[in-house]
N, C-alpha and C. Protein backbone atom coordinates (compact mmCIF):
# COMPACT_ATOMS: atom_id res chain seq x y z
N UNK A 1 138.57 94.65 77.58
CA UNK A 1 137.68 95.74 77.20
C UNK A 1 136.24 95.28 77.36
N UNK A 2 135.36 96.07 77.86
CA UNK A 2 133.96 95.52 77.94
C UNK A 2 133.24 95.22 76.66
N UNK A 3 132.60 94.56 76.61
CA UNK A 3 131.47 93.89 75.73
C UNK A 3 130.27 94.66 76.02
N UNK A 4 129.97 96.02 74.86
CA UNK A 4 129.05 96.52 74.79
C UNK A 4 127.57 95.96 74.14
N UNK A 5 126.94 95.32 74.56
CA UNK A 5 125.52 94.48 73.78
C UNK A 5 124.76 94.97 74.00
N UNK A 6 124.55 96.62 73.83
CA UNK A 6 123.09 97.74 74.01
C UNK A 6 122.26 96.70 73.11
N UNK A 7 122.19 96.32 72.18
CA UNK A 7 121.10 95.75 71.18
C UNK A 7 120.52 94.09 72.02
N UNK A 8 121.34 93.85 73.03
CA UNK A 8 120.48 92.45 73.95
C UNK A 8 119.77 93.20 74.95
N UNK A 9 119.65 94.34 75.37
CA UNK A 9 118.76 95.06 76.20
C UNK A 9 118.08 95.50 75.66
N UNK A 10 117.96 95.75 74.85
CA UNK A 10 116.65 96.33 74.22
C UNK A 10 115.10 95.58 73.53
N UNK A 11 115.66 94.03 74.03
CA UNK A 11 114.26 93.17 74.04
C UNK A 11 113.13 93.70 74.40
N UNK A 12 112.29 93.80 73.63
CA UNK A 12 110.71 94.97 73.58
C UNK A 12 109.97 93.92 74.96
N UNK A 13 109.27 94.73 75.64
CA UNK A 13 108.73 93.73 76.81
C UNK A 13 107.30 93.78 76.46
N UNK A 14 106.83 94.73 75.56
CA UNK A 14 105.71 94.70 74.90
C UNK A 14 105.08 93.97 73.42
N UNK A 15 106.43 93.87 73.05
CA UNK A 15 106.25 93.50 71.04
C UNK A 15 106.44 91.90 71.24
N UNK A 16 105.25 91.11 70.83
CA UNK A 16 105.66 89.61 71.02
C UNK A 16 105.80 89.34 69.85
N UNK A 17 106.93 88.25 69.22
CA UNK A 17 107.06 87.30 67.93
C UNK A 17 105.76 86.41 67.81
N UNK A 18 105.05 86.96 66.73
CA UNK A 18 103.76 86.21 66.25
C UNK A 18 104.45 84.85 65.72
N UNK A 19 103.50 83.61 65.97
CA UNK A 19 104.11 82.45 64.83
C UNK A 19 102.94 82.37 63.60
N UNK A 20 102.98 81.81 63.00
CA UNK A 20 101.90 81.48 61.61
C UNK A 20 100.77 81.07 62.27
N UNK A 21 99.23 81.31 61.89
CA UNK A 21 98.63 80.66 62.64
C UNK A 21 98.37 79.64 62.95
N UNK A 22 99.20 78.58 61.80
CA UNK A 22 98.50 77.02 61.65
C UNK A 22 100.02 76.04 62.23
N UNK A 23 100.61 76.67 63.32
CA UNK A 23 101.28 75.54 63.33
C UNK A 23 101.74 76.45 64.88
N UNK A 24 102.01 75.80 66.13
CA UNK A 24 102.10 76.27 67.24
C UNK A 24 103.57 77.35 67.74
N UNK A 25 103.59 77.57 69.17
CA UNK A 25 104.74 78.17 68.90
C UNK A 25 105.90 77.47 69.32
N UNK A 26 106.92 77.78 68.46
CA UNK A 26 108.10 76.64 69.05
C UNK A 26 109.00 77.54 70.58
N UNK A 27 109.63 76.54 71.40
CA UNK A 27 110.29 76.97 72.31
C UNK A 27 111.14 78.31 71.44
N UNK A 28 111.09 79.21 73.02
CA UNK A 28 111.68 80.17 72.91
C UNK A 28 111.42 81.65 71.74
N UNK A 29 110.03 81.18 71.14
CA UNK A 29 109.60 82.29 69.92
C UNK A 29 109.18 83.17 70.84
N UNK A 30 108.90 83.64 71.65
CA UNK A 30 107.97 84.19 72.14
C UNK A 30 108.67 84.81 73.96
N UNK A 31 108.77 86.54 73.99
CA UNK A 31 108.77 86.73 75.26
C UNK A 31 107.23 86.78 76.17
N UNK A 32 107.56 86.47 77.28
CA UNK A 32 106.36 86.50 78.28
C UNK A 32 106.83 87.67 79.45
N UNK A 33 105.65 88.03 80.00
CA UNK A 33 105.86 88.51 81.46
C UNK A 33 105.34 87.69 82.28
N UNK A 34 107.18 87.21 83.34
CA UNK A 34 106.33 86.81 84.24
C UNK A 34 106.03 87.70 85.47
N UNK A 35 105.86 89.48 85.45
CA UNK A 35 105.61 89.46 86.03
C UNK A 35 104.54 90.93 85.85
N UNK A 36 103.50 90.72 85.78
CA UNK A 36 102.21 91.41 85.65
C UNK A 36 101.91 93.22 85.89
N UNK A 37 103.16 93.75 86.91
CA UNK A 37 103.09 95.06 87.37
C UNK A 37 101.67 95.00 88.34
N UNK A 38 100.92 93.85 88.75
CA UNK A 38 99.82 94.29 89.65
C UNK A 38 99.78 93.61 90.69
N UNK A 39 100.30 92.50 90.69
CA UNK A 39 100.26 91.68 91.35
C UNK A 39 100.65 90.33 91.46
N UNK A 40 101.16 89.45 92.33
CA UNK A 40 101.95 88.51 92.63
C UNK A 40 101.45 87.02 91.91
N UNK A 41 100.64 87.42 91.09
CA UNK A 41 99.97 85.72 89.94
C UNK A 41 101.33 85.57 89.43
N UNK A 42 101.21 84.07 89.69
CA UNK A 42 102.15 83.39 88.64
C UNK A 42 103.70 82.97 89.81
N UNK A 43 104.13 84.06 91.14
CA UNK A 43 104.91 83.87 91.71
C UNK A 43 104.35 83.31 92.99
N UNK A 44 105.31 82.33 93.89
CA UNK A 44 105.06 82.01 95.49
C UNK A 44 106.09 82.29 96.10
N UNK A 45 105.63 82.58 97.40
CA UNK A 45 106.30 83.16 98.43
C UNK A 45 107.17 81.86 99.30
N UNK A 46 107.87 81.87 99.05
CA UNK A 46 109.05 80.71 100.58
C UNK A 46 109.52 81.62 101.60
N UNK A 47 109.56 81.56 102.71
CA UNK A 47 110.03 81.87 104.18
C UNK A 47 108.86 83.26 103.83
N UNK A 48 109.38 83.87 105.23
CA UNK A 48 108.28 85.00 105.89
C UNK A 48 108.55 86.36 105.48
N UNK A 49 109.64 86.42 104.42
CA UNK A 49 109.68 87.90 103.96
C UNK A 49 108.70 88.84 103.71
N UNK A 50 108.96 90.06 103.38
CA UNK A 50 107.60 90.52 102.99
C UNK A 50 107.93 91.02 101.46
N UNK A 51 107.27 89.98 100.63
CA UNK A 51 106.91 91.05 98.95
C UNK A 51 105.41 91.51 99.06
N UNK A 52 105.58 92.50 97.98
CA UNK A 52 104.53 93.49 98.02
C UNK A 52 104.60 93.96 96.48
N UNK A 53 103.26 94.40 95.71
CA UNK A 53 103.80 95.21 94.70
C UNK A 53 103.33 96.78 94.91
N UNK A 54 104.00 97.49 94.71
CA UNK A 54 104.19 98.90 94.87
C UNK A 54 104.74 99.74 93.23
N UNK A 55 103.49 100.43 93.20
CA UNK A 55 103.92 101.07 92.10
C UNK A 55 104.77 100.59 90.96
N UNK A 56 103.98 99.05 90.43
CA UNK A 56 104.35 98.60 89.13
C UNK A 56 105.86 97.78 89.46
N UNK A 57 106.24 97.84 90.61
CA UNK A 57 107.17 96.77 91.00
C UNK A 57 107.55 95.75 91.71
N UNK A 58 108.33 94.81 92.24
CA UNK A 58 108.15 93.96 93.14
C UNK A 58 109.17 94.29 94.16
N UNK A 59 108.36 94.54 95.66
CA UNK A 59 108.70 94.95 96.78
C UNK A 59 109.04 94.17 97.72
N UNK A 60 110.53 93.95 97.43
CA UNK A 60 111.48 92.28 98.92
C UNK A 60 111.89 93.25 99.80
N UNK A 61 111.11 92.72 101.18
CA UNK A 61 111.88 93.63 102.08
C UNK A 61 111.99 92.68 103.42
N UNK A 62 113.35 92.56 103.85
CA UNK A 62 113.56 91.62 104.92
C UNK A 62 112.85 92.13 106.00
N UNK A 63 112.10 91.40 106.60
CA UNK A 63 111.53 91.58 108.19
C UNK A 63 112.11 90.82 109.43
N UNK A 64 112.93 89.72 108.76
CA UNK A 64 113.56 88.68 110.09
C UNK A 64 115.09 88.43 109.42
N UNK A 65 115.30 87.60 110.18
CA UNK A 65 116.94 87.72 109.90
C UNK A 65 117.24 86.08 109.30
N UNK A 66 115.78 86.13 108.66
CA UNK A 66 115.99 84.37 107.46
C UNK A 66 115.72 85.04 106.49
N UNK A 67 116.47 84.36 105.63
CA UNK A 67 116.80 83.78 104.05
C UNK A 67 115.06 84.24 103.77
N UNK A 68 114.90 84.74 102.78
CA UNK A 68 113.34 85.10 101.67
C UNK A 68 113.71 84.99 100.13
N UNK A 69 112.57 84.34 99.48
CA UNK A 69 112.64 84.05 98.05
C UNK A 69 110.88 84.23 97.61
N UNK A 70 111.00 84.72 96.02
CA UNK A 70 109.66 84.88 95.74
C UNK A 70 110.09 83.73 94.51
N UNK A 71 109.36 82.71 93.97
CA UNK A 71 109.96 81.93 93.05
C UNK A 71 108.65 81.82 92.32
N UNK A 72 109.01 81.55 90.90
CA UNK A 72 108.02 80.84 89.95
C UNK A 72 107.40 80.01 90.07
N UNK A 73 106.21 79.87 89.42
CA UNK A 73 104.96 78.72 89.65
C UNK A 73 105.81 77.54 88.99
N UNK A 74 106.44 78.04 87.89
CA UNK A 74 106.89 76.94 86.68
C UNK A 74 108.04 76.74 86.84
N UNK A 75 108.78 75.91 86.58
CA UNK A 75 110.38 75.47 86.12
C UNK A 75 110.85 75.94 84.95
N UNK A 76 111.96 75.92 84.46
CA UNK A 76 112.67 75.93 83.72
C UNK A 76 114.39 75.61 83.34
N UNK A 77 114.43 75.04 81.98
CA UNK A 77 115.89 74.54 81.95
C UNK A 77 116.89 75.59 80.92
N UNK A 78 115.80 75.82 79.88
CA UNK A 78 116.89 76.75 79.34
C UNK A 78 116.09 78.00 79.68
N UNK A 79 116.50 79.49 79.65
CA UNK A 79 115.92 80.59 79.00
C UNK A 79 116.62 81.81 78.72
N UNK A 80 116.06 82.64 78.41
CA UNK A 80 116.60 84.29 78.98
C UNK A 80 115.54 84.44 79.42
N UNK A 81 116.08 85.68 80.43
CA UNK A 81 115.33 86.19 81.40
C UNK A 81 116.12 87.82 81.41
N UNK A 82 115.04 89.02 81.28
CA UNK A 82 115.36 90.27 81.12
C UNK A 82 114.16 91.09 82.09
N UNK A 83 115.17 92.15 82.87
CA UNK A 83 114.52 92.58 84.15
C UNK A 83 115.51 93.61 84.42
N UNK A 84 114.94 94.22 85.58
CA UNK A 84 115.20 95.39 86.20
C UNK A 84 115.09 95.06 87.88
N UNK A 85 116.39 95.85 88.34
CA UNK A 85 116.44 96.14 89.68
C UNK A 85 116.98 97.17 90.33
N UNK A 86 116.65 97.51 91.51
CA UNK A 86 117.14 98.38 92.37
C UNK A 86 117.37 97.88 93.78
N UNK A 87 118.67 98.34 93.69
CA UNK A 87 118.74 97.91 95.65
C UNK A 87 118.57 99.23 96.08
N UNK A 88 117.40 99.18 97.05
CA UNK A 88 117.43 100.23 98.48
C UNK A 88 117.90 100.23 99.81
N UNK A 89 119.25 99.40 100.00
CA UNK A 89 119.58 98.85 101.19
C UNK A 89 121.34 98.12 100.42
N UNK A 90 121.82 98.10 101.51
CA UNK A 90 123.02 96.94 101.54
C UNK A 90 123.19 95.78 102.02
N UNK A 91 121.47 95.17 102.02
CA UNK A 91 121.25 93.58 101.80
C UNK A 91 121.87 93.15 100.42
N UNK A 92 122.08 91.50 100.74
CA UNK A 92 122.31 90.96 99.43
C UNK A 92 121.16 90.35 99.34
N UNK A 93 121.14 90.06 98.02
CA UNK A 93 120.16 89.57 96.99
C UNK A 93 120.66 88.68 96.05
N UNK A 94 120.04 88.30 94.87
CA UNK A 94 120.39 87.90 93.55
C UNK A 94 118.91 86.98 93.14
N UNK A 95 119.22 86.50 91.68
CA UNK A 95 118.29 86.01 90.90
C UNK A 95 118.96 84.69 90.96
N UNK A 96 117.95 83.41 91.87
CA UNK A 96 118.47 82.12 91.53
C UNK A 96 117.67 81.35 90.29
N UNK A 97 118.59 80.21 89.80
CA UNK A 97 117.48 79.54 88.63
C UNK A 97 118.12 78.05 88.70
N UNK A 98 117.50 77.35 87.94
CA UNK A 98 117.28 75.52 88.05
C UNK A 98 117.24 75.25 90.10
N UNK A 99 116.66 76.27 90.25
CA UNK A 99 116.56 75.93 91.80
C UNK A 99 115.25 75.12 92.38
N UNK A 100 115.28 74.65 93.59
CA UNK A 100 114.53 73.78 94.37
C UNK A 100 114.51 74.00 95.65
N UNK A 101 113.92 73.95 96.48
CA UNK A 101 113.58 73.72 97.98
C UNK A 101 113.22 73.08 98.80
N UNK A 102 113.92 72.52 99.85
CA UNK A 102 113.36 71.84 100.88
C UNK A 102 111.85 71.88 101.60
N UNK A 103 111.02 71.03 100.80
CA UNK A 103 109.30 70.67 101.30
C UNK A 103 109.46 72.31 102.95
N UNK A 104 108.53 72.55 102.87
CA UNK A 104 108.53 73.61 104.32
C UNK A 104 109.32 74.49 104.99
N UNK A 105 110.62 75.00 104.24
CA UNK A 105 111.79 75.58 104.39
C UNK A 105 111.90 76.17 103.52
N UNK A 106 113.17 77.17 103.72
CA UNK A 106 113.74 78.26 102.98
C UNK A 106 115.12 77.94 102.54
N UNK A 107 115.34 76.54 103.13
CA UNK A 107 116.65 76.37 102.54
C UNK A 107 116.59 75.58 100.99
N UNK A 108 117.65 76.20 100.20
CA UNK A 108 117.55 75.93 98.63
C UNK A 108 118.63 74.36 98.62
N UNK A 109 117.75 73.60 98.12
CA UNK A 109 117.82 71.96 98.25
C UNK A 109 119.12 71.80 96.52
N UNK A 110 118.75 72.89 95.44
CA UNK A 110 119.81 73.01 94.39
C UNK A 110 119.66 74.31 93.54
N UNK A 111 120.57 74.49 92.91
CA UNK A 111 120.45 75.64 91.98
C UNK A 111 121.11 76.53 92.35
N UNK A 112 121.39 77.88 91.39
CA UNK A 112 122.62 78.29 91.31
C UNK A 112 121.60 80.03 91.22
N UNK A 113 122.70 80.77 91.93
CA UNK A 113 122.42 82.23 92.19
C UNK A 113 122.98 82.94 91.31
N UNK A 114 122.34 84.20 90.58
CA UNK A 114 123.28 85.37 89.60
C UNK A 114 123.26 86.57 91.17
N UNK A 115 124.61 86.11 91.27
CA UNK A 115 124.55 87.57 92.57
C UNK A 115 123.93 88.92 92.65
N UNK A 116 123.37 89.99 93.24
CA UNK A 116 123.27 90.98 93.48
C UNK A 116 123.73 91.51 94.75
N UNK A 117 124.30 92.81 94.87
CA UNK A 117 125.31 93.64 95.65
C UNK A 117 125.33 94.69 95.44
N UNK A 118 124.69 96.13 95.65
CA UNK A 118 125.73 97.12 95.54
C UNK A 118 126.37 97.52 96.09
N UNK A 119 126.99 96.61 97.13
CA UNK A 119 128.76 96.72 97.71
C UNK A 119 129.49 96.64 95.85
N UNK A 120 130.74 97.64 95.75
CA UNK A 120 131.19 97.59 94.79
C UNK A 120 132.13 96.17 94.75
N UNK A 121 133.15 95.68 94.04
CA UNK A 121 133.64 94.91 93.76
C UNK A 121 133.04 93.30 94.98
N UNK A 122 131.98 93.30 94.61
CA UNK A 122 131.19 92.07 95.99
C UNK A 122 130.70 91.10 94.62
N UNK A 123 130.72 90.93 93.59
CA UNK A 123 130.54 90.16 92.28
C UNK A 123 129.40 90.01 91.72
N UNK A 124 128.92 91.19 91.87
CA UNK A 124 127.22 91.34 91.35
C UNK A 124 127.40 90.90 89.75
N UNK A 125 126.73 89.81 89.58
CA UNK A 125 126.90 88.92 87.98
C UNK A 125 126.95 87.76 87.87
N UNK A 126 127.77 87.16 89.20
CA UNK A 126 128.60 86.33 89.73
C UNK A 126 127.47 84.58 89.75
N UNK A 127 128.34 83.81 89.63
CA UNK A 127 127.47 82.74 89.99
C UNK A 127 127.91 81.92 91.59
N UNK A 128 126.79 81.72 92.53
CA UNK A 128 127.08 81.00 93.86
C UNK A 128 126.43 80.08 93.80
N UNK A 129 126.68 78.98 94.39
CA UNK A 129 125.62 77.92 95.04
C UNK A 129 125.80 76.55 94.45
N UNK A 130 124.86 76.03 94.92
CA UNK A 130 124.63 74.70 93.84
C UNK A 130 125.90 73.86 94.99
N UNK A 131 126.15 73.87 96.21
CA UNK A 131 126.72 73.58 97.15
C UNK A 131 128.23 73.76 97.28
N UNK A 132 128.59 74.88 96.10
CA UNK A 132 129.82 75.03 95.80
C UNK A 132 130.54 76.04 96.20
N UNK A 133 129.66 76.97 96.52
CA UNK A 133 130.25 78.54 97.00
C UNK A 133 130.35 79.71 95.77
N UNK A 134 131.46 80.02 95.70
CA UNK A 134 131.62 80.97 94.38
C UNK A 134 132.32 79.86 93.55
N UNK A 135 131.75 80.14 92.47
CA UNK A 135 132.49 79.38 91.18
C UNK A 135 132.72 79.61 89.97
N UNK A 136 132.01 81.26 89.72
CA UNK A 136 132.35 81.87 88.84
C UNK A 136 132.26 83.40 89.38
N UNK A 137 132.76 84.70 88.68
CA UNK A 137 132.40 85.76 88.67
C UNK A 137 133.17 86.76 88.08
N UNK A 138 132.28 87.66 87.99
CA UNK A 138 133.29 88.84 86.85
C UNK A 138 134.47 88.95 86.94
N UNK A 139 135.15 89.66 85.91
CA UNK A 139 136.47 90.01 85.33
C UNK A 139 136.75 91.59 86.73
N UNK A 140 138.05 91.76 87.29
CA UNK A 140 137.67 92.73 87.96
C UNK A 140 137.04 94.44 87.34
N UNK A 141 137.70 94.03 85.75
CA UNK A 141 137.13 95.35 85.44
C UNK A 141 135.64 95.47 85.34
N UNK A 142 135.15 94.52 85.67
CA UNK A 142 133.45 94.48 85.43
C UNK A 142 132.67 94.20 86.78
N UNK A 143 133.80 94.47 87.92
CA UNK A 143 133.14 94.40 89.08
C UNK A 143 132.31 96.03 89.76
N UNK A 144 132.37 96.94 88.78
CA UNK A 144 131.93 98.36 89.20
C UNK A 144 131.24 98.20 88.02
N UNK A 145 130.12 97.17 87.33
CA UNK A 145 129.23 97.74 86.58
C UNK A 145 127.68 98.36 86.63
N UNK A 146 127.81 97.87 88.23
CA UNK A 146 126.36 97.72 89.25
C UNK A 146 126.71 99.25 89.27
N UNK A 147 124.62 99.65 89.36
CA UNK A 147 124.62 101.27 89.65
C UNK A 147 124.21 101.36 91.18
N UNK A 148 124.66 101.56 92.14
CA UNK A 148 124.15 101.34 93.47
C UNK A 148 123.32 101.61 94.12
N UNK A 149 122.53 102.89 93.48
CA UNK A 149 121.64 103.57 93.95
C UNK A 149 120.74 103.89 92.92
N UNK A 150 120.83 103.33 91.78
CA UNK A 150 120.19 103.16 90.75
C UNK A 150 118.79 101.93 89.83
N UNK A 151 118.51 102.41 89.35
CA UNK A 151 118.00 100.82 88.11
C UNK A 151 118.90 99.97 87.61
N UNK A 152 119.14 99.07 87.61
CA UNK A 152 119.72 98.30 86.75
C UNK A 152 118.98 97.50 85.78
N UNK A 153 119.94 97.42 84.56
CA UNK A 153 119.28 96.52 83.46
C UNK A 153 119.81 95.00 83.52
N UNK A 154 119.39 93.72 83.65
CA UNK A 154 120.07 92.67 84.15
C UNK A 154 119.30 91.44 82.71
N UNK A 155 120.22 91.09 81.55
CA UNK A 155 119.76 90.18 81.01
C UNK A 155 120.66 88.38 81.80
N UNK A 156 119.79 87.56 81.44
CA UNK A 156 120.51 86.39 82.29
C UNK A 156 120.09 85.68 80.77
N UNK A 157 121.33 84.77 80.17
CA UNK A 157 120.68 83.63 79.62
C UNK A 157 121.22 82.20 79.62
N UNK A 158 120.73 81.51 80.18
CA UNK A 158 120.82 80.24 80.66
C UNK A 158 120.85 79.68 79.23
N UNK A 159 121.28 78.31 78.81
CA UNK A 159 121.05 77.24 77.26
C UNK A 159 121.90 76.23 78.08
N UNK A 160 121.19 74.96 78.83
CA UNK A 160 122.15 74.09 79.47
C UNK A 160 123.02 74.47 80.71
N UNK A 161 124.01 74.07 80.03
CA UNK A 161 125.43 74.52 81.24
C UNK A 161 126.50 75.32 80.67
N UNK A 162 125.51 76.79 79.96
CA UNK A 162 126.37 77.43 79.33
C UNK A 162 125.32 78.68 80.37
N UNK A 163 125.90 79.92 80.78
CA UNK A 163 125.34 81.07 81.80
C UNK A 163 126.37 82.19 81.10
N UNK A 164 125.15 83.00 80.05
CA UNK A 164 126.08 84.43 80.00
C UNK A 164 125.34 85.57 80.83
N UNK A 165 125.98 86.70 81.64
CA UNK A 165 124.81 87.52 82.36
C UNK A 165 125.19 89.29 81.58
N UNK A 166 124.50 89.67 81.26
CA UNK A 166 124.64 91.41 80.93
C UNK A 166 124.20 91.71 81.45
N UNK A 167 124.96 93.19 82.34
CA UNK A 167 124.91 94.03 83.15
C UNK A 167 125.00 95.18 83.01
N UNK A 168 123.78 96.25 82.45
CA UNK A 168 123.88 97.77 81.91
C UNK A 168 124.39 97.62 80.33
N UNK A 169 124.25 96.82 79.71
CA UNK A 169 124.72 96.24 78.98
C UNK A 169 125.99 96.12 78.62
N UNK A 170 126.73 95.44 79.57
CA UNK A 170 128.25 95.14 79.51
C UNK A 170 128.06 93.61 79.58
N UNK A 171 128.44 92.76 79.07
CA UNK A 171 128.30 91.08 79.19
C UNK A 171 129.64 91.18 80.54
N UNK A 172 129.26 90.83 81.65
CA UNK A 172 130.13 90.52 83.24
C UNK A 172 130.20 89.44 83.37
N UNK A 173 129.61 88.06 82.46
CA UNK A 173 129.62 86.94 82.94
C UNK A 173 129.50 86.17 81.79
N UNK A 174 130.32 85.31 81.23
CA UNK A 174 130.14 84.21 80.08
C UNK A 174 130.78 83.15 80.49
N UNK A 175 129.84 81.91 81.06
CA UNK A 175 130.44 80.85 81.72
C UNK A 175 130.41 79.59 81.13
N UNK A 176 130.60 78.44 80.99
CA UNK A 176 130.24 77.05 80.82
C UNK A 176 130.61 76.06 81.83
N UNK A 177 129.19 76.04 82.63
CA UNK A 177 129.70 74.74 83.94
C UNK A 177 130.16 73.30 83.26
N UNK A 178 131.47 72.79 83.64
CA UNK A 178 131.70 71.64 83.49
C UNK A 178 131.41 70.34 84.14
N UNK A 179 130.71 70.78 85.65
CA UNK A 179 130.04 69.73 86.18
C UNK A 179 129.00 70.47 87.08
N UNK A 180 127.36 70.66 86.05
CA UNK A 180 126.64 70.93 86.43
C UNK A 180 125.63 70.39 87.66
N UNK A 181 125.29 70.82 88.93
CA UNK A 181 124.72 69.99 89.55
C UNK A 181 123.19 70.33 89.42
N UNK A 182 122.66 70.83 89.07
CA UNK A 182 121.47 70.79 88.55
C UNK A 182 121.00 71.89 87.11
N UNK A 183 120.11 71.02 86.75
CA UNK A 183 119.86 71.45 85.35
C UNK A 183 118.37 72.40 84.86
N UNK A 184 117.36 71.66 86.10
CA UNK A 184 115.91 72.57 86.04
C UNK A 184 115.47 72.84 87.34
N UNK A 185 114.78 73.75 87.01
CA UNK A 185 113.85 74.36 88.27
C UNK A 185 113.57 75.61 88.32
N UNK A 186 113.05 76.17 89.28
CA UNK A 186 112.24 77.39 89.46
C UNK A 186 113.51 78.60 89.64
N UNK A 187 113.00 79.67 89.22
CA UNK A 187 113.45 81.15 88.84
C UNK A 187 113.28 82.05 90.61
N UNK A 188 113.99 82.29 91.17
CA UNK A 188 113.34 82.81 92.42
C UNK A 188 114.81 84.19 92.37
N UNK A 189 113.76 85.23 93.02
CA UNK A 189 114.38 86.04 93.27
C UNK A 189 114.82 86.16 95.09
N UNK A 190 116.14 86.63 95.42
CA UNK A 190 116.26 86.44 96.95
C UNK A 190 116.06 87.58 97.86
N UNK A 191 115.99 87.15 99.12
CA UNK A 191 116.24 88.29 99.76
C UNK A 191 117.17 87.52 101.07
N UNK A 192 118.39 88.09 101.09
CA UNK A 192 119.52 87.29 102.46
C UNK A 192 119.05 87.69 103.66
N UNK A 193 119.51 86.80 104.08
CA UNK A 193 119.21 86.74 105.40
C UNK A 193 120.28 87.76 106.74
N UNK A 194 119.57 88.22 107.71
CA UNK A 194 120.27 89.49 108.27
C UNK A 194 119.20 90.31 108.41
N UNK A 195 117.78 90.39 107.63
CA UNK A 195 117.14 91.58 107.56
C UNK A 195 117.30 92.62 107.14
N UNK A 196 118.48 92.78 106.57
CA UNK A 196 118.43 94.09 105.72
C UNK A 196 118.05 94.51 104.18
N UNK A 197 117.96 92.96 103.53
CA UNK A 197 116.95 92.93 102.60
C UNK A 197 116.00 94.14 102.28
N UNK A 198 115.90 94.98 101.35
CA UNK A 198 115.28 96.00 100.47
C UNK A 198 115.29 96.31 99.40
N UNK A 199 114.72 95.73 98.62
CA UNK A 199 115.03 95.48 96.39
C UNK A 199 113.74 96.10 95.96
N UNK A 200 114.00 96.00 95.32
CA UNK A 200 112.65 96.47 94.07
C UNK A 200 113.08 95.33 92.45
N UNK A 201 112.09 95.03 91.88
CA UNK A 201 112.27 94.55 90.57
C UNK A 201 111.22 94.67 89.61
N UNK A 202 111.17 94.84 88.46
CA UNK A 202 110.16 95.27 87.61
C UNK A 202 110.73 94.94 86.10
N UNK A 203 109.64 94.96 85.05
CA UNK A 203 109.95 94.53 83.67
C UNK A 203 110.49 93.17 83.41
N UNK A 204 110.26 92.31 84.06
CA UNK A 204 110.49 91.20 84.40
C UNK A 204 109.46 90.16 83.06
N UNK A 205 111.02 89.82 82.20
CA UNK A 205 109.88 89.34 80.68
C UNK A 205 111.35 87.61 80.34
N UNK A 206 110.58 86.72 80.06
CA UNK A 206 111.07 85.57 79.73
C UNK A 206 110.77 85.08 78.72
N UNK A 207 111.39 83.95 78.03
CA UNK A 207 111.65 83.83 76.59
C UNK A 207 112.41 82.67 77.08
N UNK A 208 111.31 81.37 77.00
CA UNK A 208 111.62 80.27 77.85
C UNK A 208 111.76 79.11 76.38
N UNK A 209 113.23 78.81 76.47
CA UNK A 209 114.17 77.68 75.70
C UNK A 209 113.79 76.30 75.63
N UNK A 210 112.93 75.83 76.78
CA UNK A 210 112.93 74.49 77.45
C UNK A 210 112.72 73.66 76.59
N UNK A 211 113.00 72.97 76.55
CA UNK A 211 112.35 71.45 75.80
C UNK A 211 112.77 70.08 76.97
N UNK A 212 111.38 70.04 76.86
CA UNK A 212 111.14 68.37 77.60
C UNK A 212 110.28 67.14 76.85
């Protein structure tokens, strides 16, 4: 039966947890946006895709038939991460994290992908990569939770080598890697390679766990 968690989507992207004033804030008190609705501060561009922001969102649209990623300035090891997407196309996509890249390339050196698809049963939730292929992904009844032509609501929360993902708020993914191959790094959103790449993403707010 699905796991209804309307109350983990509804993280305010506006209302931040104040701390006291006399003592700092501890990991994870606090959501952020990382992503502004105006413009591309805070994210970098790898390979030649084209992002754009358009009307308060972020605009991936394949132009060549390589691999595109927009990734974070910063790293991270633990977090949640709560956002919105739309596919306009039947490119794949997804949200990678503890990822890295090869110095001058587009190829991802580690780190692990939350799939996106709206091909139906294609494992939009799903975890790839990290040189392994598929290694986790939804239950089949939670492979039609993607809206295809729609918004989606997408919470991700990483703590270690534990990955739960909610989808419209149905939890599609509650994992624990037993042999993690990487643990930190940058947040990048994709665009596959083929050129048919066309997403949108917006409301894009984090609530970063890390401790180093």
């Amino acid at each position: 039966m699905p796991i209804v968690l309307s109350l983990l989507l509804t993280v305010p992207a506006v209302t931040y947890a104040q701390a006291p004033r006399n003592r700092p804030l501890h990991p994870g008190e606090q959501w952020v946006q990382l992503f502004n609705g105006k413009d591309l501060t805070g994210w970098v561009e790898v390979g030649k895709e084209k992002w754009t922001v358009e009307d308060g969102t972020i605009h991936g649209q394949g132009v060549s038939d390589a691999y595109g990623y927009l990734r974070t300035e910063q790293k991270y090891k633990s977090f949640w991460l709560s956002l919105r997407f739309k596919c306009e196309a039947d490119g794949n996509s997804g949200v990678y994290f503890h990822t890295d890249f090869t110095p001058g390339t587009v190829d991802v050196s580690s780190g692990k992908q939350v799939e996106i698809d709206r091909t139906l049963n294609h494992h939009t939730g799903g975890l790839y990569g990290d040189g392994r292929g598929w290694f986790a992904w939804p239950a089949p009844e939670h492979e039609q939770v993607i809206r295809p032509t729609d918004w989606n609501d997408m919470l991700i929360k990483v703590e270690g080598n534990h990955t739960v993902v909610i989808l419209n708020s149905i939890e599609v993914l509650n994992f624990t890697d037993p042999s993690p191959k990487s643990s930190d790094g940058y947040i990048a959103l994709q665009l596959h390679s083929g050129g048919l790449g066309n997403m949108r993403f917006k409301d894009i707010i984090l609530r970063d766990l890390t401790v180093r």
